[in-house]
Protein backbone atom coordinates (compact mmCIF):
# COMPACT_ATOMS: atom_id res chain seq x y z
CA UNK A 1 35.92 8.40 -18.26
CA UNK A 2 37.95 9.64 -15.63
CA UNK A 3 37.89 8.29 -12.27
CA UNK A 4 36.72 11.27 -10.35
CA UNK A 5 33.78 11.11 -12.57
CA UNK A 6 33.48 7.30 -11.65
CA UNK A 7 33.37 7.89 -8.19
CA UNK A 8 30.50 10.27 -7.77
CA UNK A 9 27.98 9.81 -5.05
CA UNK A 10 30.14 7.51 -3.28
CA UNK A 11 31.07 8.51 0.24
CA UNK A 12 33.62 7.66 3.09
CA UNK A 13 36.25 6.27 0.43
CA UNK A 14 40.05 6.37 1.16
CA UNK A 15 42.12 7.18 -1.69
CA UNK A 16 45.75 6.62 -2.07
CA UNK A 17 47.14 7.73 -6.18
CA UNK A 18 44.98 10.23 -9.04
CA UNK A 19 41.75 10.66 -9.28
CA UNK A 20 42.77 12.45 -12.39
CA UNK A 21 43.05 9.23 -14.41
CA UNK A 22 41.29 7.87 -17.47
CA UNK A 23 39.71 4.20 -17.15
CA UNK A 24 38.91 2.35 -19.85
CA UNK A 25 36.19 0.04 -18.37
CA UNK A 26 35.28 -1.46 -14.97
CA UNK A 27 35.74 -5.40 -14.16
CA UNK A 28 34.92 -7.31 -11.08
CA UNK A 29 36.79 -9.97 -12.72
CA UNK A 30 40.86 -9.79 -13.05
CA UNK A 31 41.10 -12.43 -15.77
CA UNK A 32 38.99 -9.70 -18.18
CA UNK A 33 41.35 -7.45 -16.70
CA UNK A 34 42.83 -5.22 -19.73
CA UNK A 35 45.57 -2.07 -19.74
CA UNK A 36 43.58 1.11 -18.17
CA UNK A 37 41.09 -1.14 -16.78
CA UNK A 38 39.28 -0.38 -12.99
CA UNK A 39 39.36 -3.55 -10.87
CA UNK A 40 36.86 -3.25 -8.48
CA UNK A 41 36.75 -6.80 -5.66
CA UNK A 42 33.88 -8.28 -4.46
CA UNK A 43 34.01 -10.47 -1.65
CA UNK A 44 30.94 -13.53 -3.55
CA UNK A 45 29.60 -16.66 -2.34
CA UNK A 46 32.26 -18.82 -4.31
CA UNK A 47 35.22 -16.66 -4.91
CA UNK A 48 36.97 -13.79 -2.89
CA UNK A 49 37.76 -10.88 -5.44
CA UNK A 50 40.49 -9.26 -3.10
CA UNK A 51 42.74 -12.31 -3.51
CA UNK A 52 42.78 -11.88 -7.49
CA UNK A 53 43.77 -8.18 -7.02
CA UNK A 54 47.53 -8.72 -7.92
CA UNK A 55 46.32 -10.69 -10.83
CA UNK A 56 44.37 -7.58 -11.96
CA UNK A 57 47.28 -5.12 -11.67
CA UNK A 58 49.15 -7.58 -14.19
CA UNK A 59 46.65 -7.60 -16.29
CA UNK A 60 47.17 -3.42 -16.30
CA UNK A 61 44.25 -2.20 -13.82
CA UNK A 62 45.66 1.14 -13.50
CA UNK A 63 43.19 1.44 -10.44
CA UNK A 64 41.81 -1.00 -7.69
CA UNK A 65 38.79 -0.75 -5.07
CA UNK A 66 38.67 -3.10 -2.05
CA UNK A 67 36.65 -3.53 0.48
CA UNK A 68 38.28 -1.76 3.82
CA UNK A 69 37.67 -4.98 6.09
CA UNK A 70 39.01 -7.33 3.55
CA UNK A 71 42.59 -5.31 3.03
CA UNK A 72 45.47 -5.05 5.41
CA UNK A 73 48.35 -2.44 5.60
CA UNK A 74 50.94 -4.22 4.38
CA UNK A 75 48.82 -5.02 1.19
CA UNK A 76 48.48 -1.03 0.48
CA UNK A 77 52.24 -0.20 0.88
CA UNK A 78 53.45 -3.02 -1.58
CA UNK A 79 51.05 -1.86 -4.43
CA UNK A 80 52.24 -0.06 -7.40
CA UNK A 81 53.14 3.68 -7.23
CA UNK A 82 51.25 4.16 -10.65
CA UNK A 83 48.36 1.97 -8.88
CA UNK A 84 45.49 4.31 -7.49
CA UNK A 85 44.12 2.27 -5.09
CA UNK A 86 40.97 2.82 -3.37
CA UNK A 87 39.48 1.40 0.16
CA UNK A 88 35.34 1.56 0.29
CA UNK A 89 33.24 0.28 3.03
CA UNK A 90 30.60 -1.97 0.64
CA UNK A 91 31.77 -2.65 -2.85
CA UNK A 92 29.46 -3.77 -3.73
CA UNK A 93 27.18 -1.39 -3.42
CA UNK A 94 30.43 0.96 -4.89
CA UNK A 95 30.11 -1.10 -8.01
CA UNK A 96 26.90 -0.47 -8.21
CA UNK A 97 27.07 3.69 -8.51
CA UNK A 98 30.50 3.63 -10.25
CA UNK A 99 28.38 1.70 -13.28
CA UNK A 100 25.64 3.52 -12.66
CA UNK A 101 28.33 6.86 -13.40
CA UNK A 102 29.82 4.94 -16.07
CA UNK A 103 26.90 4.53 -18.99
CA UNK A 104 25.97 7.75 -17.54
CA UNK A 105 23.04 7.00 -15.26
CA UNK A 106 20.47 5.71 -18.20
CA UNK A 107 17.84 4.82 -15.70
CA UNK A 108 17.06 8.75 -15.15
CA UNK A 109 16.86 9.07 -19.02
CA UNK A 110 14.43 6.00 -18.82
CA UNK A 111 10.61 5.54 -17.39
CA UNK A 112 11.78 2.22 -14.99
CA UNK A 113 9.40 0.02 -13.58
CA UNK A 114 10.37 -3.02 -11.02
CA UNK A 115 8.85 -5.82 -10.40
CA UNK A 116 9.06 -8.01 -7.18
CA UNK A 117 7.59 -10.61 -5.35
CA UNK A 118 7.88 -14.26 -4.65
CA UNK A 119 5.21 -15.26 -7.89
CA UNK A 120 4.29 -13.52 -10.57
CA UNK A 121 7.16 -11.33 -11.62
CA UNK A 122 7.64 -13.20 -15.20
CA UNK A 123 3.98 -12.51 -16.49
CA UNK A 124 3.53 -9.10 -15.08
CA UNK A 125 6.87 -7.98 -16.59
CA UNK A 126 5.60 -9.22 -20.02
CA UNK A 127 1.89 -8.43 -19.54
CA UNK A 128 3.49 -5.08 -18.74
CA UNK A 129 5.90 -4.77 -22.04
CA UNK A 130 2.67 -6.18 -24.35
CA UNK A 131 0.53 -3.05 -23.03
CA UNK A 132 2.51 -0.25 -23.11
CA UNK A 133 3.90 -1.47 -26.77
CA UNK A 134 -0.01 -1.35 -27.59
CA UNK A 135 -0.45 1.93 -26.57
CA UNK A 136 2.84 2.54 -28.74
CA UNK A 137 6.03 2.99 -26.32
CA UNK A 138 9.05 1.22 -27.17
CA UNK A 139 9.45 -0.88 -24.01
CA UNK A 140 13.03 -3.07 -22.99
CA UNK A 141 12.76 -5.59 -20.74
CA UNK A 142 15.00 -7.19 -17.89
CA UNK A 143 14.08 -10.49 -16.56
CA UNK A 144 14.13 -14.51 -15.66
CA UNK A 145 13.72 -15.45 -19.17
CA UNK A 146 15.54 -13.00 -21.94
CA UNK A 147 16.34 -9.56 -22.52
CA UNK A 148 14.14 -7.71 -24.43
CA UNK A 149 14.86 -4.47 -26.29
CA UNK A 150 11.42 -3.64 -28.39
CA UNK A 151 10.67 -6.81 -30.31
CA UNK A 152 14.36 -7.83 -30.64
CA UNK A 153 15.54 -10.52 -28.09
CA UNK A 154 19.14 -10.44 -26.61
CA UNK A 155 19.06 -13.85 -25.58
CA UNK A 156 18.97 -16.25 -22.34
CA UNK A 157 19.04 -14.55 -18.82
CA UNK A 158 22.12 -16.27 -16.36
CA UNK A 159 19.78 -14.92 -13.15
CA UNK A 160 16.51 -13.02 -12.62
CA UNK A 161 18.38 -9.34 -12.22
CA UNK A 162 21.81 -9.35 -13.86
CA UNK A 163 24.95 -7.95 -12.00
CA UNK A 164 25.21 -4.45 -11.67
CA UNK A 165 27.75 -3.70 -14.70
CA UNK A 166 25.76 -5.55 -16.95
CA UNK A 167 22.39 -4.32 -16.00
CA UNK A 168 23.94 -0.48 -16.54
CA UNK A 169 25.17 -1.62 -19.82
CA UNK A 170 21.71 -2.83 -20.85
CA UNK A 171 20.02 -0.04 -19.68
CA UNK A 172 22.23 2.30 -21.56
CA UNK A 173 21.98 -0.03 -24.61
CA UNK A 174 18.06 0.88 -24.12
CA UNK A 175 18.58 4.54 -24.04
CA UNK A 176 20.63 4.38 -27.24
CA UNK A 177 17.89 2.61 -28.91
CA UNK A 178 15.46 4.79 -27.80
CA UNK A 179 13.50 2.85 -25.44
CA UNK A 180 10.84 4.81 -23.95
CA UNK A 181 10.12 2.76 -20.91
CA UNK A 182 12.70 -0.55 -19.10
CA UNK A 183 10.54 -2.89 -17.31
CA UNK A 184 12.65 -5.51 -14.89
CA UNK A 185 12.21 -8.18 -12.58
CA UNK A 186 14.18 -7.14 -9.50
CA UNK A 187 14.59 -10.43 -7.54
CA UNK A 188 15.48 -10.16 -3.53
CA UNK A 189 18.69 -11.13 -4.09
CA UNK A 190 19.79 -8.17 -6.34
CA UNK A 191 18.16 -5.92 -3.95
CA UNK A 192 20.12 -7.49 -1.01
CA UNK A 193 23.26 -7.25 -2.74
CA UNK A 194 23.06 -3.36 -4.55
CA UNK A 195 22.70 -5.10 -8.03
CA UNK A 196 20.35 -1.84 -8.38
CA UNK A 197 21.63 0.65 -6.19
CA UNK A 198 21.87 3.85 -8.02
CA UNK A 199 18.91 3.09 -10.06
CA UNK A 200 16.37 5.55 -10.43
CA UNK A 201 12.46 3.45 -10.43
CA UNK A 202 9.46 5.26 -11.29
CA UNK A 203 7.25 2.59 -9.89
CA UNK A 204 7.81 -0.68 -8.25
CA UNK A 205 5.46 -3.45 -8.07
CA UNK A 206 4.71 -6.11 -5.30
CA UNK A 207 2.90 -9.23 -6.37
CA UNK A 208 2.94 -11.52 -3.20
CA UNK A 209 5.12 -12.99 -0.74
CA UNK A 210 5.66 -16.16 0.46
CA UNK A 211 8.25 -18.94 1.78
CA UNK A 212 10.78 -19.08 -0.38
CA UNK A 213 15.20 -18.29 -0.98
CA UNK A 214 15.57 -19.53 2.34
CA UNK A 215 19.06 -21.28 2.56
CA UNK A 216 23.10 -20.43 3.07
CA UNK A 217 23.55 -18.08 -0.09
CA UNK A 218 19.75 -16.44 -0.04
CA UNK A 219 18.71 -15.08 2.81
CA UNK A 220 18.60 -16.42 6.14
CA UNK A 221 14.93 -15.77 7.46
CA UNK A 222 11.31 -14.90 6.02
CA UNK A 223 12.09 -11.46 7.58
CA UNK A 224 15.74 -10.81 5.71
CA UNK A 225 14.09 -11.77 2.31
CA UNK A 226 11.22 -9.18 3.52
CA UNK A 227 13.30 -6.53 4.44
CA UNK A 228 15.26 -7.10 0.86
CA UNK A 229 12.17 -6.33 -1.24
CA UNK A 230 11.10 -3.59 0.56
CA UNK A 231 14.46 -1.61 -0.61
CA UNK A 232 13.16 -1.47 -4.20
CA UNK A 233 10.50 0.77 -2.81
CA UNK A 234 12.81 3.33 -1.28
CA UNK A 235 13.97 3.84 -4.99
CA UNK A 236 10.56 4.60 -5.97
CA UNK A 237 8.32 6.93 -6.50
CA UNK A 238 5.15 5.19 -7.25
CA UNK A 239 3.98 1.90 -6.29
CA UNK A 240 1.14 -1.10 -6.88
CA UNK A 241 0.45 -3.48 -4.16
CA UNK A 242 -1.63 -6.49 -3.71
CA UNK A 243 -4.31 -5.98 -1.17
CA UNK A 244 -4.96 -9.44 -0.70
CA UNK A 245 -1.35 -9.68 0.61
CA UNK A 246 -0.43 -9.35 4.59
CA UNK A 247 3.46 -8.23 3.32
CA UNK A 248 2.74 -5.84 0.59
CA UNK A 249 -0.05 -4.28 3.18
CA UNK A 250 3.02 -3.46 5.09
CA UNK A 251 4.77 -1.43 2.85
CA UNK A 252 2.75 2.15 3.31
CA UNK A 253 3.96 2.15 6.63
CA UNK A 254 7.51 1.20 6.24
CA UNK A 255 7.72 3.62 3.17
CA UNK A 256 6.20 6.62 3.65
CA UNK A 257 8.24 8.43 0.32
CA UNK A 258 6.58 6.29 -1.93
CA UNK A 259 2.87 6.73 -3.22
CA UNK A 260 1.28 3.99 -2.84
CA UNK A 261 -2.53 2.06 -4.62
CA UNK A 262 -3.66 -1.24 -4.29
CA UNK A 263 -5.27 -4.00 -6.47
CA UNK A 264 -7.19 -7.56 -5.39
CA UNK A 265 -10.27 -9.77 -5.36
CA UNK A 266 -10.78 -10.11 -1.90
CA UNK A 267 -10.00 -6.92 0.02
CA UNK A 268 -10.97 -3.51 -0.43
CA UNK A 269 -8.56 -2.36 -3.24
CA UNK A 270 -8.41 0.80 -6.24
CA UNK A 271 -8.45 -1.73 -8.71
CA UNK A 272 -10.97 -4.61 -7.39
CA UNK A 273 -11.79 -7.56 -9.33
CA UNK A 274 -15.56 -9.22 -9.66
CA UNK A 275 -17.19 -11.59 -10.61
CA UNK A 276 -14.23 -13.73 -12.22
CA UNK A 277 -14.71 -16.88 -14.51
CA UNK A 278 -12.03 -19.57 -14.71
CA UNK A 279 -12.03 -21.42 -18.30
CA UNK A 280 -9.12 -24.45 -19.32
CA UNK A 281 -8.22 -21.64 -21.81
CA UNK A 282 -8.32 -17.80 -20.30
CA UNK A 283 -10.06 -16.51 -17.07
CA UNK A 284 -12.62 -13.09 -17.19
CA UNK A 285 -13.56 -10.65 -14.70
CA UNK A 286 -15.33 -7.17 -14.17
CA UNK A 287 -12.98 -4.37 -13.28
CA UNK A 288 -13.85 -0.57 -12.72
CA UNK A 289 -11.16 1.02 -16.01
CA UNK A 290 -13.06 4.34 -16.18
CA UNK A 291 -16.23 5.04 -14.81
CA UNK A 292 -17.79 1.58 -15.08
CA UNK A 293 -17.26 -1.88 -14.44
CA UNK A 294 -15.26 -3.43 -17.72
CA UNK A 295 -15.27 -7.08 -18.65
CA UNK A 296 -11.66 -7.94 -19.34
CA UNK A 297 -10.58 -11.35 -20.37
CA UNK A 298 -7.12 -12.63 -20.04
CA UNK A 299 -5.35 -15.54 -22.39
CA UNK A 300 -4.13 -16.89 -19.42
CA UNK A 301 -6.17 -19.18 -16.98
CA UNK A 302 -6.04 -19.34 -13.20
CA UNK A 303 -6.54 -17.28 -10.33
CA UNK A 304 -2.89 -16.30 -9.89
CA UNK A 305 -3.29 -14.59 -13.93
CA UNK A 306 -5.99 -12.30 -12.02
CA UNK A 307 -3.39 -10.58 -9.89
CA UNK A 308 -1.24 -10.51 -12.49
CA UNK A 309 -3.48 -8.46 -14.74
CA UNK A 310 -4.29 -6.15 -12.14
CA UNK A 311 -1.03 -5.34 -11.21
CA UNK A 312 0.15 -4.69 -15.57
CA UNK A 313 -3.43 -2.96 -15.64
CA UNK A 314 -2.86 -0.66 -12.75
CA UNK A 315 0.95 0.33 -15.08
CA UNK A 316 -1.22 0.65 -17.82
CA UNK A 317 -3.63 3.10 -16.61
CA UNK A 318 -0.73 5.17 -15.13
CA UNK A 319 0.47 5.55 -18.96
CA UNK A 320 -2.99 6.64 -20.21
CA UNK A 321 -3.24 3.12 -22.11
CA UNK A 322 -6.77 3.10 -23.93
CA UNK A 323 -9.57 0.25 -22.62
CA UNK A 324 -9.03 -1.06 -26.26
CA UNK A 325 -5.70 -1.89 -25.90
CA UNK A 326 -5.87 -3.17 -22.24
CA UNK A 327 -8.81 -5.69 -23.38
CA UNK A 328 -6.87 -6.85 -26.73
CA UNK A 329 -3.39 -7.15 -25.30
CA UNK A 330 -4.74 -9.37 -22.27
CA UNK A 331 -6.71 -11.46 -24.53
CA UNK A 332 -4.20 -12.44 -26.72
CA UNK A 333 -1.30 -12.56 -24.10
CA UNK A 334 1.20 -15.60 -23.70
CA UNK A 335 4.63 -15.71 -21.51
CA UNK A 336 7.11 -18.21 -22.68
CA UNK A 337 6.87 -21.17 -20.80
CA UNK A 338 4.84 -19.53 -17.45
CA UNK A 339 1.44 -21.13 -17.84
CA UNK A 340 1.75 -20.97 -21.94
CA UNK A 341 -1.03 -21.79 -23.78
CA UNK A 342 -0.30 -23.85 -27.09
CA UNK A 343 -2.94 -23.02 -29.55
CA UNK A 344 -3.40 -26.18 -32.09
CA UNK A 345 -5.66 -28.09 -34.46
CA UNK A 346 -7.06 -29.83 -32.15
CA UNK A 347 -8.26 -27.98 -29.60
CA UNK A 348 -7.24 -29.47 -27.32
CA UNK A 349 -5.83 -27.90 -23.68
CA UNK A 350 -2.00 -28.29 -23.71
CA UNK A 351 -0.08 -25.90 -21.40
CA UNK A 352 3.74 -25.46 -21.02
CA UNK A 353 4.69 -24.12 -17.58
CA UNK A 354 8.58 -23.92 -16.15
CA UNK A 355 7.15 -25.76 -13.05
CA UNK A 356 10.55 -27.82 -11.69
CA UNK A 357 10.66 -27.66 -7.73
CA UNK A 358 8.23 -29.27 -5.71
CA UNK A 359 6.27 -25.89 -4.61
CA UNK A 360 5.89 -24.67 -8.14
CA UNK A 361 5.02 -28.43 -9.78
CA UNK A 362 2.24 -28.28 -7.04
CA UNK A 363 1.36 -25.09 -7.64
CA UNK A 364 0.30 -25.23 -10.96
CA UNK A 365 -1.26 -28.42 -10.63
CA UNK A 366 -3.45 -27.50 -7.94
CA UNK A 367 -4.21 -24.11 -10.26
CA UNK A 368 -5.31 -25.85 -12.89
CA UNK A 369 -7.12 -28.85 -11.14
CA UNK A 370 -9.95 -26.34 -9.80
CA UNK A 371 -10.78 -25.33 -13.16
CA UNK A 372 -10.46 -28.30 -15.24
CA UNK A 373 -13.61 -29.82 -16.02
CA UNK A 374 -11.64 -33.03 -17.35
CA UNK A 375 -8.56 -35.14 -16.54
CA UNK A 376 -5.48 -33.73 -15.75
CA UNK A 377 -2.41 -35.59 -17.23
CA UNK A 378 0.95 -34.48 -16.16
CA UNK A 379 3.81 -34.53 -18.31
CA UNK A 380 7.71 -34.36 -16.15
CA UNK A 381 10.67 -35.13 -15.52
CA UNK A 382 13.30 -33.74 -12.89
CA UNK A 383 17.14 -32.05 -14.11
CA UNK A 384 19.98 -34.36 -14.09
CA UNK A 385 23.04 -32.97 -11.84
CA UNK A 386 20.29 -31.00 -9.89
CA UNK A 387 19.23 -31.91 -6.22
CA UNK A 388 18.15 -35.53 -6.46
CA UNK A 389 16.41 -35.17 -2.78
CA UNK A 390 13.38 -33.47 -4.80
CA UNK A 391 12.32 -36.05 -7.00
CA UNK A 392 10.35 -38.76 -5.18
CA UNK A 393 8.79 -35.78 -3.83
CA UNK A 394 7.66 -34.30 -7.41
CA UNK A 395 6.53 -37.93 -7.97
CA UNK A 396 4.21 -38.22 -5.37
CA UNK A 397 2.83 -34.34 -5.59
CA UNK A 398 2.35 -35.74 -9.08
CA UNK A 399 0.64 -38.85 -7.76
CA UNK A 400 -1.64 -37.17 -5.85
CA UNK A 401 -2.65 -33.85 -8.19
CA UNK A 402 -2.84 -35.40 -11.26
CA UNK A 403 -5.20 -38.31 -12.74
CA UNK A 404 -2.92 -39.28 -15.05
CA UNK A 405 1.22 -38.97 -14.73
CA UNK A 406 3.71 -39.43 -17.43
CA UNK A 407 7.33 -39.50 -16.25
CA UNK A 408 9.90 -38.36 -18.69
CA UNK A 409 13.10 -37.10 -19.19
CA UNK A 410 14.15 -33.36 -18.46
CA UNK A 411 17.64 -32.08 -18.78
CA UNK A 412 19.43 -35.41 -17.60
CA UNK A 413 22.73 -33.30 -18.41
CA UNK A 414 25.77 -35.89 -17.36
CA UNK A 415 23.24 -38.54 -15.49
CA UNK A 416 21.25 -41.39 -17.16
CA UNK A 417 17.58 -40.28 -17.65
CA UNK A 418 16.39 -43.94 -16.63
CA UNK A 419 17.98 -43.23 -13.32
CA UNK A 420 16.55 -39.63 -12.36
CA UNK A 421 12.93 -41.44 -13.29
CA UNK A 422 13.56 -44.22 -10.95
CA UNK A 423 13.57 -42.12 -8.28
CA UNK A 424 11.07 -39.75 -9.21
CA UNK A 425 9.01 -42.95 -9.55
CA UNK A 426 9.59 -43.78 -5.90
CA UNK A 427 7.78 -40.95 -4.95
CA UNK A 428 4.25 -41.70 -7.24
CA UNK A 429 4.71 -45.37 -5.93
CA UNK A 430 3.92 -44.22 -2.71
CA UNK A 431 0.49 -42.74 -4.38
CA UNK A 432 -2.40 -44.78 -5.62
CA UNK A 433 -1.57 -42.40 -8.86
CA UNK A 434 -1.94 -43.47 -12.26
CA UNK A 435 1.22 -43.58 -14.29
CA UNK A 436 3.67 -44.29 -16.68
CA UNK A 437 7.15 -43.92 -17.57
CA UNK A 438 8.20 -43.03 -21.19
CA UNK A 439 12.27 -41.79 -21.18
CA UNK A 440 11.90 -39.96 -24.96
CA UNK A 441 10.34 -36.74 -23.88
CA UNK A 442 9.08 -36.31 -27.27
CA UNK A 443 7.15 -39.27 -27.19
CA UNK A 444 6.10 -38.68 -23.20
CA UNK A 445 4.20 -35.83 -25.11
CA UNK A 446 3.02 -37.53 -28.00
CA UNK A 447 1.18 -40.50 -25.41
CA UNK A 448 -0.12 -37.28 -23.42
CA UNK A 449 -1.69 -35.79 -26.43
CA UNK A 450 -2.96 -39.20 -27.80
CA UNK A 451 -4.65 -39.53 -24.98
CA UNK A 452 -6.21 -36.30 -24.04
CA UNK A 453 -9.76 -35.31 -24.67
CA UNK A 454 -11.07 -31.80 -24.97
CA UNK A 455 -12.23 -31.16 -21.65
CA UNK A 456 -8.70 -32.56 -19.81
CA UNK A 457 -5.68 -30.29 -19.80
CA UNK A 458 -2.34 -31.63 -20.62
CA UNK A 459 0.50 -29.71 -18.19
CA UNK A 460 4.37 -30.50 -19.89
CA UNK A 461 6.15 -29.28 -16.79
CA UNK A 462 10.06 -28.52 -16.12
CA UNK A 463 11.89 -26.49 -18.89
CA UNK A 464 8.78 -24.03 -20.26
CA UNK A 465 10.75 -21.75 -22.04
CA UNK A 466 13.56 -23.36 -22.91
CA UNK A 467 14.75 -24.37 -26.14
CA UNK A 468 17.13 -26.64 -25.80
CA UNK A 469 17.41 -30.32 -24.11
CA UNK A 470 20.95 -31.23 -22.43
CA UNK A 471 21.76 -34.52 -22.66
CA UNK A 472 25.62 -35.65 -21.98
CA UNK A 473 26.71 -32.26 -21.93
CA UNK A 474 25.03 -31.50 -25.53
CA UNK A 475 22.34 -28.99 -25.83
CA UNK A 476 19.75 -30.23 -28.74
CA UNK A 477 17.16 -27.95 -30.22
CA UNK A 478 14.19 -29.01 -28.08
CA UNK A 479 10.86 -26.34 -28.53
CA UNK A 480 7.83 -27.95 -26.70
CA UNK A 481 6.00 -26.00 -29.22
CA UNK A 482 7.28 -27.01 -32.72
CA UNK A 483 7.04 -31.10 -30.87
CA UNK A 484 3.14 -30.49 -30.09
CA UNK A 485 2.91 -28.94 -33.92
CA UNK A 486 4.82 -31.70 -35.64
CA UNK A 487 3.14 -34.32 -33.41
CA UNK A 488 -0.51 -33.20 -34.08
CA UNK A 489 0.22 -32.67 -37.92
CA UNK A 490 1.80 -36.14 -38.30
């Protein structure tokens, strides 16, 4: 594409060489650099771009953007005559529309639906995807977990919104497979650094917000990591917000271009839920779909899987998705490893959950201790090579929530698993918790299970979707699911 092309949209740019020239692809790293390339420096957390820029020319970037504050004069004059180099004031937000330009802007050729918030953006993205593919669209998906394009799964997600070039790529990858609709989790950290800029959003959705990504490379008060998620809504042109939420209640005001209806349990809302029912196994409520009040009942228990619904519901009925569908997709609904459900011969209550801070392990176990009608036994461990200040604090939340605790191993990666429990055990000690500690996570399981009745719920916190347990270095196939099969067969 030629570089003129490239550059479209993007203003106050100094250019010094052709604009007349072909580029092969963009990088924004030199070391995938190749002849006819576009190197394009971003000043990140870890690494300065601008310092690899003579690197890139090697490697036969026949043009190079900087940022204009990161550049002196000297550096212009001894670049390559055959060089085009350009100066822009943000990069990357300049990376951002020259990808956009690139795959040729898929997101207009797309419907596009964003998801933020601090909770929640995981199941509503897939709650979303299930109902819309019920009604018959052919839905990608961008988020924490995978990639998504129809049923087919690209594989493991690096980060929650990927880096501009690769999320244009995808996109365009969706267009060429004749996606109808791209539904994404758009985390505050894309939005604060242009990950989406140039992205074209038919609706946005805001779930909740609360403390959280405040440190050195997130954002540096409750207001900044505001003020991030409410760009998403700028780019739209619809949006759902939860009532029941002081932040999102904000955004009408702060927004005016975007059209705006709410959905919640306890405020006035256009979606309201009544008279809900918390089960171990799904959670039911009355909602108003057409002209009455509905039942609808949703495979996933807890308050929290309310909002969630209501927020995928209030998608749905934007796409004309039938009451049918809506009821049977809910019903039968599971997210990898967010509050998962593992249906088995037993019948007994197990649920897989990613749960592996301290404010999400207590989350969950405070969800599902106001619905459980039995014991709940607690299945963890804590990451190996991860911050170690966390773990006496799991172990006591643990202590505390649970009536029964079984420490276990996580992803001990280059650490020794006995070591990571000793000091999660610290933390229960300080409890008058009961517990245990059983290294083999496998068998940590297999004691839960052997020990659970069918009113108590069995919570196997930490890696929820994933598939694989590190260990030394080595991944080894390691699906929560297939253990609880083979253990409750055997």
């Amino acid at each position: 594409m030629e570089l003129k092309n490239i550059l479209l949209g993007l203003e106050d740019l100094k250019i010094k060489g052709s604009l007349e020239v072909d580029v092969a692809k963009i990088e924004s790293n030199s070391q995938k650099v190749q002849k006819g390339d576009m190197f394009i420096a971003i000043d990140g957390f870890d690494e300065d771009g601008h310092k690899y820029i003579t690197e890139a020319i090697k490697n036969g970037a026949s043009v190079i953007m900087a940022q204009a504050d990161k550049i002196s004069k000297d550096m212009v004059k001894d670049l390559p005559e055959d060089v085009t180099f350009i100066l822009s004031l943000d990069t990357r937000h300049a990376i951002s529309i020259c990808a956009c330009n690139y795959y040729k802007n898929p997101s207009k050729k797309l419907q596009l639906i964003g998801v933020t918030g601090t909770k929640g953006k995981t199941t509503t993205t897939f709650m979303i995807k299930s109902l819309l593919e019920k009604q018959g669209l052919k839905v990608g998906l961008i988020g924490t977990i995978c990639t998504y394009i129809g049923d087919k799964n690209l594989g493991d997600n690096d980060r929650t919104t990927p880096e501009s070039l690769e999320l244009q790529e995808l996109l365009a990858r969706m267009v060429k497979e004749k996606c109808d609709v791209a539904v994404m989790e758009v985390s505050s950290q894309s939005l604060k650094l242009g990950r989406v800029d140039g992205c074209e959003f038919d609706i946005g959705i805001f779930t909740n917000f609360s403390k959280d990504h405040i440190s050195k490379k997130e954002h540096s008060s409750m207001e900044e990591y505001f003020e991030s998620k409410v760009k998403l809504f700028k780019m739209c042109k619809y949006g759902f917000i939860n009532a029941d939420d002081v932040y999102a209640n904000k955004l009408p005001r702060l927004v005016p271009t975007c059209e705006f209806k709410t959905y919640g349990i306890d405020n006035p809302a256009n979606l309201l839920a009544k008279d809900i029912t918390v089960t171990n196994s799904s959670v039911d409520f009355k909602v108003k779909l057409t002209d009455k009040n509905e039942r609808v009942k949703v495979g996933i228990p807890g308050r929290f899987s309310v909002y969630n619904s209501l927020a995928a519901i209030s998608v749905a009925l934007k796409f004309r998705v039938s009451l049918q569908n809506i009821s049977e997709t809910l019903l039968d609904i599971r997210v990898p490893g967010r509050s998962e459900l593992v249906n088995n011969s037993k019948d007994l209550t197990i649920m897989i959950d990613y749960a592996h801070t301290p404010e999400s392990l207590e989350s969950i176990l405070t969800t599902v201790k106001t619905y459980t009608q039995g014991k709940v036994i607690c299945v963890f461990g804590c990451g190996g090579d991860r911050d170690p200040g966390k773990r006496s604090i799991m172990g006591s939340i643990s202590g505390v929530l649970a009536n029964h605790t079984i420490i276990t191993s996580d992803n001990p990666r280059t650490e020794k698993p006995e070591e990571i429990i000793e000091q999660i055990e610290k933390g229960i000690k300080k409890t008058k918790g009961s517990y245990e500690c059983i290294v083999d996570r496998k068998e940590a399981i297999k004691k839960a299970i052997s020990m659970a009745h069918k009113k108590d719920i069995i919570v196997i916190a930490g890696k929820g979707h994933e598939l694989t347990q590190e260990i030394n270095g080595k991944k080894y196939p390691f699906d929560e699911r297939k253990i609880i099969k083979d253990i409750l067969e055997n």
